[in-house]
Protein backbone atom coordinates (compact mmCIF):
# COMPACT_ATOMS: atom_id res chain seq x y z
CA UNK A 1 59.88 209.81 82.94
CA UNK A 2 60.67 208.40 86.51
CA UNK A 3 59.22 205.21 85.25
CA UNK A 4 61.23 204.69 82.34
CA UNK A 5 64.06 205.45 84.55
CA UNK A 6 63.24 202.83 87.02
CA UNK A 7 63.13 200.54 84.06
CA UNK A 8 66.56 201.43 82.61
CA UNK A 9 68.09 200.80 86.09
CA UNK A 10 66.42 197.37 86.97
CA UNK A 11 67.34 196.18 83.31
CA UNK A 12 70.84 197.39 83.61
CA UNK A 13 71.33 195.98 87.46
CA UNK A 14 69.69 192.55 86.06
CA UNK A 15 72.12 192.43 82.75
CA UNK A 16 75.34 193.27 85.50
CA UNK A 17 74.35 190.73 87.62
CA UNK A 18 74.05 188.16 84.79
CA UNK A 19 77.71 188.88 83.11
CA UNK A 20 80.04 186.13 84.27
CA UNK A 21 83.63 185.77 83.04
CA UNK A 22 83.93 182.25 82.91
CA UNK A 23 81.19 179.22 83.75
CA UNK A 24 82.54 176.39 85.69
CA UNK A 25 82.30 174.11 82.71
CA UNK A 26 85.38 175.94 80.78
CA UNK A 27 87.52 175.39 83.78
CA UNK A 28 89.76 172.27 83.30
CA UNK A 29 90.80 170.47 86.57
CA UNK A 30 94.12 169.88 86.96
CA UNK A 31 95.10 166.03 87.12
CA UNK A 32 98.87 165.21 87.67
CA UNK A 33 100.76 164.20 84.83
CA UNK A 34 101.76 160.32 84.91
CA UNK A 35 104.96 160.85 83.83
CA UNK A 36 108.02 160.05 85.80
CA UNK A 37 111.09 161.54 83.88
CA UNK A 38 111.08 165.35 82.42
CA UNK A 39 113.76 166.36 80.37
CA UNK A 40 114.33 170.03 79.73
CA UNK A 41 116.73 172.69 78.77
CA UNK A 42 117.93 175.28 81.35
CA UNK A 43 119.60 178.43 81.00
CA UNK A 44 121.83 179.52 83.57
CA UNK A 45 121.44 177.22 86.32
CA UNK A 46 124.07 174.59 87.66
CA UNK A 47 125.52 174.08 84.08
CA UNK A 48 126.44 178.16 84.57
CA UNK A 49 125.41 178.91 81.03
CA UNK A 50 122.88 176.12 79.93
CA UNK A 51 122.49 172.80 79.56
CA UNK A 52 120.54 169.64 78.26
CA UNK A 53 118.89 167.70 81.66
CA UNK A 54 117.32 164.93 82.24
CA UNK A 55 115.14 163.92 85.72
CA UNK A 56 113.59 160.92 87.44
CA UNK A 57 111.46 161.12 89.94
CA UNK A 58 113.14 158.24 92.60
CA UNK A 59 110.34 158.12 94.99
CA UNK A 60 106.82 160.09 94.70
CA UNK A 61 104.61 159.65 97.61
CA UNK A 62 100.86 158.90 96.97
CA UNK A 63 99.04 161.94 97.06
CA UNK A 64 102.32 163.83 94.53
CA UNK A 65 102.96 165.99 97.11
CA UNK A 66 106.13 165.01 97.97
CA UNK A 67 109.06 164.02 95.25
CA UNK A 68 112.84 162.83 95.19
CA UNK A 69 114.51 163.53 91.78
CA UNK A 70 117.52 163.08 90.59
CA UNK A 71 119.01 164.66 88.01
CA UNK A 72 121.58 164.71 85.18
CA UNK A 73 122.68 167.26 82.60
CA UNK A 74 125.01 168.28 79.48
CA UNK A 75 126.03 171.82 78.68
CA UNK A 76 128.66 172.93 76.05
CA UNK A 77 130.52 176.18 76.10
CA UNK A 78 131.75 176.89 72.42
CA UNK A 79 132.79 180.11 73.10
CA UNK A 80 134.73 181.49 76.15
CA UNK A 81 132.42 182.58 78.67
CA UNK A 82 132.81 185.43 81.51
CA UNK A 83 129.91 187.04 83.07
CA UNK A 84 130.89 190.00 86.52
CA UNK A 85 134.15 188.49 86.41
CA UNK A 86 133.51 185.55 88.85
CA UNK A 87 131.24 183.04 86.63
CA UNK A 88 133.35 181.65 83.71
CA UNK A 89 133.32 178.86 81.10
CA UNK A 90 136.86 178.34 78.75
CA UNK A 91 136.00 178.04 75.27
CA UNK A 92 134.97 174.69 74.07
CA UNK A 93 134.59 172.91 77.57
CA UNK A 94 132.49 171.13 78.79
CA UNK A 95 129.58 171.33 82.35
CA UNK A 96 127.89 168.73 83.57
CA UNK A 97 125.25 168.99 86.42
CA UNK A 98 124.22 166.38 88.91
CA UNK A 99 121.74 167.35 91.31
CA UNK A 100 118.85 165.37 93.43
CA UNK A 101 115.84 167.50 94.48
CA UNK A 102 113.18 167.59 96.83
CA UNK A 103 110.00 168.68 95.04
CA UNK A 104 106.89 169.76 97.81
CA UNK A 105 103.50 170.92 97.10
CA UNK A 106 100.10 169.71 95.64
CA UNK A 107 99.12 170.46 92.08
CA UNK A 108 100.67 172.00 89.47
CA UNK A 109 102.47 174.57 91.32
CA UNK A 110 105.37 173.05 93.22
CA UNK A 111 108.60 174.57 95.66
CA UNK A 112 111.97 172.82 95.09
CA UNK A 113 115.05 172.65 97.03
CA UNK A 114 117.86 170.94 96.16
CA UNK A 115 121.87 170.19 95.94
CA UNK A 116 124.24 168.85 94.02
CA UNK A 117 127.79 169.56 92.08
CA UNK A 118 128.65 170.33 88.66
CA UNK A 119 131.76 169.01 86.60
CA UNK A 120 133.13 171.63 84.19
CA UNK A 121 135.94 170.45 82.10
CA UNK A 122 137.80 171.13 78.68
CA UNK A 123 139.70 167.93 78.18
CA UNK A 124 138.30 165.49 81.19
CA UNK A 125 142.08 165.71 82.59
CA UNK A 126 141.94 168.85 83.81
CA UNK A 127 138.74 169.57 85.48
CA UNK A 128 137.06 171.88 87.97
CA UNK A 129 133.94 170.06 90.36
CA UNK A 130 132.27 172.64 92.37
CA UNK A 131 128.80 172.19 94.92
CA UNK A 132 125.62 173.47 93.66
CA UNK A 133 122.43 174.10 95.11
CA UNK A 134 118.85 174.88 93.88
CA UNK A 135 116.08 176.90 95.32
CA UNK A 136 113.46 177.21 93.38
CA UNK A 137 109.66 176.83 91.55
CA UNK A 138 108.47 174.64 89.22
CA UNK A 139 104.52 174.38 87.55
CA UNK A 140 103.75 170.71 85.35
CA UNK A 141 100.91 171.61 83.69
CA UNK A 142 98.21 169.04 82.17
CA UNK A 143 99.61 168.90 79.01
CA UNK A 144 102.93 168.09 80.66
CA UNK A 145 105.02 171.55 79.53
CA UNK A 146 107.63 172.07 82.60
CA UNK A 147 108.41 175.56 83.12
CA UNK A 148 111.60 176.17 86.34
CA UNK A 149 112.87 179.21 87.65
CA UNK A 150 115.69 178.68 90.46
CA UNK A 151 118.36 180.21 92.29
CA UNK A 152 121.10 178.06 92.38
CA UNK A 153 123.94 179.55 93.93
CA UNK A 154 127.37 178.22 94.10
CA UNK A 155 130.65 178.04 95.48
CA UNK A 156 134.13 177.90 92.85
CA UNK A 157 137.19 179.15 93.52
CA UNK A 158 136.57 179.61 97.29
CA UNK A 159 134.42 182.34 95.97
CA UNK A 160 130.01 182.07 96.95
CA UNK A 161 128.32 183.24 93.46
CA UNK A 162 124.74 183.97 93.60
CA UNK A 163 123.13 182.70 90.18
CA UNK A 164 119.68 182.33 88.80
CA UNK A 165 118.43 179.78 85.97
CA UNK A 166 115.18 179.43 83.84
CA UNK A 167 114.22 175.94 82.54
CA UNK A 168 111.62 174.92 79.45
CA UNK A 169 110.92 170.87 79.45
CA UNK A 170 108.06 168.12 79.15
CA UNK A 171 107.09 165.65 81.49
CA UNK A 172 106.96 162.11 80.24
């Protein structure tokens, strides 16, 4: 009986010490997309409800660990917008963010911090330009999906407003 035993507990520590949850070969290596433009759609953000961006990269240095972006964007408000009675939109106007970013970090995980202003207007007569800035993370995976998530507080109506954004895109 202490035998068999013995044998159950060798076989089982042998089996245990076999299991692995992934080999190395299943593990793709991440190799930086080629792209230098990503266009994506953000809610919240800059564009304080959401909006249609596109960004360059303007410089990238060698090793992709350090980018310059600049961006542009198009959000339209059909409705009138008013959200803890400090962030507003009129109905059918108009925001459009321009921002340039500093993008740090190697692979596909990256920090950004950046600034910038945004125009919101209703009839491009009367119009409202207020500073921007962005704090925030961004991953570029290898099939070039761009997924953001920033704070980018700003400042309207001599009032500081703390606001978040979330952004789904490609790299091209």
């Amino acid at each position: 009986m202490l035998r068999l035993k013995f044998t159950i507990f060798i076989l089982f520590f042998w089996g245990v010490n076999n299991l692995q949850a992934q080999t190395d070969e299943e593990v793709i290596p991440y190799v930086e997309p080629r792209g230098t433009s990503n266009w994506f759609i953000e809610f919240g953000g800059a564009a304080l409800l959401w909006s249609a961006n596109y960004e360059k990269y303007l410089y990238r240095n060698y090793n992709h660990s350090f980018t310059l972006t600049g961006r542009i964007g198009f959000g339209y408000c059909p409705i009138e917008y008013r959200l803890l009675n400090s962030v507003y939109l009129d109905q059918n106007s108009v925001a459009m963010p321009f921002t340039s970013s500093i993008v740090l970090g190697k692979g596909k995980e990256k920090l950004e911090i950046g600034a910038g202003y945004t125009l919101a207007t209703k009839n491009f007569i009367d119009r409202d330009v207020f500073p921007t800035a962005i704090f925030g993370f961004r991953v570029v995976d290898n099939n070039k999906a761009l997924l953001k998530i920033a704070y980018s507080p700003f400042f309207r109506d001599e009032k500081f407003i703390n606001w978040f954004g979330a952004s789904l895109g490609r790299n091209f």
